[in-house]
C-alpha atoms as a PDB file:
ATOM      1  CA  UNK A   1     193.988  50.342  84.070  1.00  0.00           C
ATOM      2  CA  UNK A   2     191.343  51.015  81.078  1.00  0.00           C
ATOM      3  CA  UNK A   3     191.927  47.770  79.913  1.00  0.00           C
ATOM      4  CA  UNK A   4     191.698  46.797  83.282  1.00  0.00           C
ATOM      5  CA  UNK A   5     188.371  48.254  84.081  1.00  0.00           C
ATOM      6  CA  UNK A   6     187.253  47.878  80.123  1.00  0.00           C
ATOM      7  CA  UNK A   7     186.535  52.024  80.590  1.00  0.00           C
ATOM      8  CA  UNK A   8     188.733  54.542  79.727  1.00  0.00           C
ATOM      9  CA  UNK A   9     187.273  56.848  82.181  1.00  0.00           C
ATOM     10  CA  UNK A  10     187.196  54.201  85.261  1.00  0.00           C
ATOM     11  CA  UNK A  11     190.842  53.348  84.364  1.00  0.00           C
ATOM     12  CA  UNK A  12     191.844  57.044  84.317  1.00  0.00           C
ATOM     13  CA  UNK A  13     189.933  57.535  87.440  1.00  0.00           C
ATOM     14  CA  UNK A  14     191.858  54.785  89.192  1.00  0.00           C
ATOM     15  CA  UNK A  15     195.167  55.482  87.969  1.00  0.00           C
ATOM     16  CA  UNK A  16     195.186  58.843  89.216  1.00  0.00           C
ATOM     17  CA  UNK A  17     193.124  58.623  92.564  1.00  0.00           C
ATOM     18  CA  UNK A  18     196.075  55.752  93.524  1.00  0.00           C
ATOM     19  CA  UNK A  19     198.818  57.518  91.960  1.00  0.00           C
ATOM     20  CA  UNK A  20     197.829  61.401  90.780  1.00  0.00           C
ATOM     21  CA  UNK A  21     200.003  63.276  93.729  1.00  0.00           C
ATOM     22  CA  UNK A  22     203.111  61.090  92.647  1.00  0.00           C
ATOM     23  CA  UNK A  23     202.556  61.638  89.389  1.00  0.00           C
ATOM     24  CA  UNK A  24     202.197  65.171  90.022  1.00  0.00           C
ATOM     25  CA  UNK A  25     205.272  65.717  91.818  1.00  0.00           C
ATOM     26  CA  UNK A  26     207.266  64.068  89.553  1.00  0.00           C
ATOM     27  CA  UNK A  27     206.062  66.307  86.660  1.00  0.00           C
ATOM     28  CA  UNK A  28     206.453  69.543  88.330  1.00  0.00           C
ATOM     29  CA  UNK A  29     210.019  68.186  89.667  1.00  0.00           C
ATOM     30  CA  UNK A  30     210.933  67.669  85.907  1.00  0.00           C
ATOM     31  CA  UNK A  31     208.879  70.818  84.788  1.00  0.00           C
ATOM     32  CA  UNK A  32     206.236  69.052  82.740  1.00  0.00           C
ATOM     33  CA  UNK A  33     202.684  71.021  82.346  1.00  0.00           C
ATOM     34  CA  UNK A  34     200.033  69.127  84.443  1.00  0.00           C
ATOM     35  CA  UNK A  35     197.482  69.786  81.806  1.00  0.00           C
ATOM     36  CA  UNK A  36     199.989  68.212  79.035  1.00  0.00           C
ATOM     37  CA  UNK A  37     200.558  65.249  81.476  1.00  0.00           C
ATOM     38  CA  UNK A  38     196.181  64.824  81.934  1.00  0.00           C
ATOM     39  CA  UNK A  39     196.166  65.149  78.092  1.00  0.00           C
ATOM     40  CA  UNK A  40     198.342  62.764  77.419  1.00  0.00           C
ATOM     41  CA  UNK A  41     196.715  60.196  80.324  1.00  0.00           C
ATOM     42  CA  UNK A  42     193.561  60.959  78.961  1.00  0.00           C
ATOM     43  CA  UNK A  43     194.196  59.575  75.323  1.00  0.00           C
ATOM     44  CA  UNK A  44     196.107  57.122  76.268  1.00  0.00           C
ATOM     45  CA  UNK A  45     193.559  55.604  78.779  1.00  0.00           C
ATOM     46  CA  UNK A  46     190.879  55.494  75.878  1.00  0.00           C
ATOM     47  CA  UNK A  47     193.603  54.193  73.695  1.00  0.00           C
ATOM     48  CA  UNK A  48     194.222  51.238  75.864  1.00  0.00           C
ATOM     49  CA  UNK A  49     190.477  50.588  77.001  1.00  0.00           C
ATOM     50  CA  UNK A  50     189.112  49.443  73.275  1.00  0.00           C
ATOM     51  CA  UNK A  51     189.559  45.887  74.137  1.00  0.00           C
ATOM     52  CA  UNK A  52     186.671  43.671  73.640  1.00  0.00           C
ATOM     53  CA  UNK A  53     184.786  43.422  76.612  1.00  0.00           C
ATOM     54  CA  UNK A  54     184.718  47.489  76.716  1.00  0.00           C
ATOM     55  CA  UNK A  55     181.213  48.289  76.934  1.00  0.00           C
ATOM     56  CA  UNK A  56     181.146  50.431  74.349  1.00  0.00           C
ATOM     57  CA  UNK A  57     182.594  48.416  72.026  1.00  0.00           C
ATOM     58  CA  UNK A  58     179.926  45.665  73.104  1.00  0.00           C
ATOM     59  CA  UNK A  59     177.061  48.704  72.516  1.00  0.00           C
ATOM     60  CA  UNK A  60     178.294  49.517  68.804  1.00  0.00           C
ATOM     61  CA  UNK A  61     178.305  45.918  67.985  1.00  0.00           C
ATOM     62  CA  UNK A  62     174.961  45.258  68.958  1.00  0.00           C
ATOM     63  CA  UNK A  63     173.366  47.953  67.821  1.00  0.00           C
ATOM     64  CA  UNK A  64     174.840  47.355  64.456  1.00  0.00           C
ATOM     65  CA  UNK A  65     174.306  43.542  64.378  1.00  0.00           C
ATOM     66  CA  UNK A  66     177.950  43.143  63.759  1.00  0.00           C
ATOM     67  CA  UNK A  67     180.077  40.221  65.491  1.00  0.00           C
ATOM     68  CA  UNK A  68     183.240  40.720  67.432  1.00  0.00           C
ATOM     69  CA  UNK A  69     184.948  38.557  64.659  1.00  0.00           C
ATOM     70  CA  UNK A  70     184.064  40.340  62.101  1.00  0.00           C
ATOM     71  CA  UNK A  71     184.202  44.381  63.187  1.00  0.00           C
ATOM     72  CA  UNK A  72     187.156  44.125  65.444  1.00  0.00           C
ATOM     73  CA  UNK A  73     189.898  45.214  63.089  1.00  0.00           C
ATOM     74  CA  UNK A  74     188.017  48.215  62.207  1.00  0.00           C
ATOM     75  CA  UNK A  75     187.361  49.176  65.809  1.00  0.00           C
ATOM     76  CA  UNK A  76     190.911  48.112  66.665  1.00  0.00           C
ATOM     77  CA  UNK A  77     192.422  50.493  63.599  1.00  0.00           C
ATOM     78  CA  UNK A  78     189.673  53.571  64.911  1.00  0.00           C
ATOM     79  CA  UNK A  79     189.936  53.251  69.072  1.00  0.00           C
ATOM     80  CA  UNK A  80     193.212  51.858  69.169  1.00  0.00           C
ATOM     81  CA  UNK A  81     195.421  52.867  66.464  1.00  0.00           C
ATOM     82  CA  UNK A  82     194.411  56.501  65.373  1.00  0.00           C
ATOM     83  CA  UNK A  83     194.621  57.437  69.045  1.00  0.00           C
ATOM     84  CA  UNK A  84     198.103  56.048  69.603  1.00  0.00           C
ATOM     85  CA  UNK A  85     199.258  57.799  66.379  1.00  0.00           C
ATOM     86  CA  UNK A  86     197.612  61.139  68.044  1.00  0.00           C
ATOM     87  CA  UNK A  87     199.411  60.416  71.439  1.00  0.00           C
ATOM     88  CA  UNK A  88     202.988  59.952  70.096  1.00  0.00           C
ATOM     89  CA  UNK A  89     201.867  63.660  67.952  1.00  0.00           C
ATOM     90  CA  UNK A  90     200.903  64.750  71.476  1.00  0.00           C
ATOM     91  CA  UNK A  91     204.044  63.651  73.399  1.00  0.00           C
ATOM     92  CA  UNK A  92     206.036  65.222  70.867  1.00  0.00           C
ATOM     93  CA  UNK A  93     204.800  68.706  70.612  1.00  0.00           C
ATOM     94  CA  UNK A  94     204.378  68.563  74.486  1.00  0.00           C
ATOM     95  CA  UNK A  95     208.476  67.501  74.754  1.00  0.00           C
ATOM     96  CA  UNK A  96     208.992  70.287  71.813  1.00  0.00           C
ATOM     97  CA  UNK A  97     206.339  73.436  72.939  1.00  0.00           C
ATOM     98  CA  UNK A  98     205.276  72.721  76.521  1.00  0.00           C
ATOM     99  CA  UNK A  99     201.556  72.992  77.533  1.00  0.00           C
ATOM    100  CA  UNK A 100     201.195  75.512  74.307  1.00  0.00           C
ATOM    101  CA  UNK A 101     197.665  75.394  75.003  1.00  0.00           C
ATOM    102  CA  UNK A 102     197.332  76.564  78.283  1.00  0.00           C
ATOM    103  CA  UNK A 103     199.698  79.667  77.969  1.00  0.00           C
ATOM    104  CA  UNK A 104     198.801  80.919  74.082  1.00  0.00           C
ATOM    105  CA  UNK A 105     194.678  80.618  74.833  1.00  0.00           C
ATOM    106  CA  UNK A 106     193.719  81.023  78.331  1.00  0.00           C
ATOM    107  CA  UNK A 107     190.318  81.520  77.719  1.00  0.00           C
ATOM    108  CA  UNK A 108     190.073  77.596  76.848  1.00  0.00           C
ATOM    109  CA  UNK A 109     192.295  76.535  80.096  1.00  0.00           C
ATOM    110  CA  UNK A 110     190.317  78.027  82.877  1.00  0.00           C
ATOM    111  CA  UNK A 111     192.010  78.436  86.656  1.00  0.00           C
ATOM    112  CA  UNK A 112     189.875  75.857  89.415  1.00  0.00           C
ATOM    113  CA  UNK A 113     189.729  77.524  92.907  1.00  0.00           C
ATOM    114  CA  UNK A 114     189.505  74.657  95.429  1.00  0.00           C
ATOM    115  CA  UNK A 115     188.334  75.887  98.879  1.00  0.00           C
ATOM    116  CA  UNK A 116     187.745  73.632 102.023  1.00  0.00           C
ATOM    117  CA  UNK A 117     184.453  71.754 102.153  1.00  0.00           C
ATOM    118  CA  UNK A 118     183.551  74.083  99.042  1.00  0.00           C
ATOM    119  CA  UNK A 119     182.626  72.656  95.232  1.00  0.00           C
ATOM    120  CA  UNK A 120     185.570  73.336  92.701  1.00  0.00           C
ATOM    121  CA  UNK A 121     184.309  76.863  90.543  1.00  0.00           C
ATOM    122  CA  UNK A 122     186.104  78.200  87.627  1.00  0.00           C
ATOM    123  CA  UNK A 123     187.769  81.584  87.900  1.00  0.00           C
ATOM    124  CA  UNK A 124     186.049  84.453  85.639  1.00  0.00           C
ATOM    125  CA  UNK A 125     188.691  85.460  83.518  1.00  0.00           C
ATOM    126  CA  UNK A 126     189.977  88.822  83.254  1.00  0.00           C
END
């Protein structure tokens, strides 16, 4: 979908409005850490949006004067490649550890409280 919508975010934010619950259940059928599973949708989405028509990609170039012929395999190597590399190091410390993150440091994974008709807050921590 980021390549799709030539955003990472807007592909993210499609991907999960249309598919996020059944995503969702199947992770927590299989025991997989949501915040593992949004990490690993999260790179992967800015991974797969560094196409050419991405808008930031068309910002860098112009500010720098550069042509699409002549930057691309450097942008490919940074936006594309290094994040891919990071992903597959992600998937596999996810399939080895779990959501490590979430249950060694809770300070940096804070609970959301969703009420009806309220805002989402963060929970103080304790």
């Amino acid at each position: 979908m980021g390549g799709i919508a030539g955003s990472a975010s807007g592909g993210l934010i499609i991907a999960l409005d249309a598919l996020g619950e059944t995503y969702a259940q199947q992770a927590a059928a299989v025991g997989i850490d949501l915040a593992l599973m949004h990490r690993v949708a999260a790179i992967s989405s800015g991974a797969l949006a560094m196409l050419p028509h991405n808008g930031a990609v068309v910002t860098l170039l112009a500010i720098c004067g550069a042509t699409q012929r002549g930057s691309y395999r450097e942008i490919m190597m940074v936006g594309l490649v290094a994040p891919l590399i990071a992903l597959t190091v992600v998937i596999a410390l996810g399939k080895l550890f779990g959501g490590i993150l979430n249950h060694s440091f809770p300070r940096f994974s804070p609970r959301v409280i969703v009420r009806a008709n309220h805002r989402p807050r963060v929970a103080p921590h304790r």
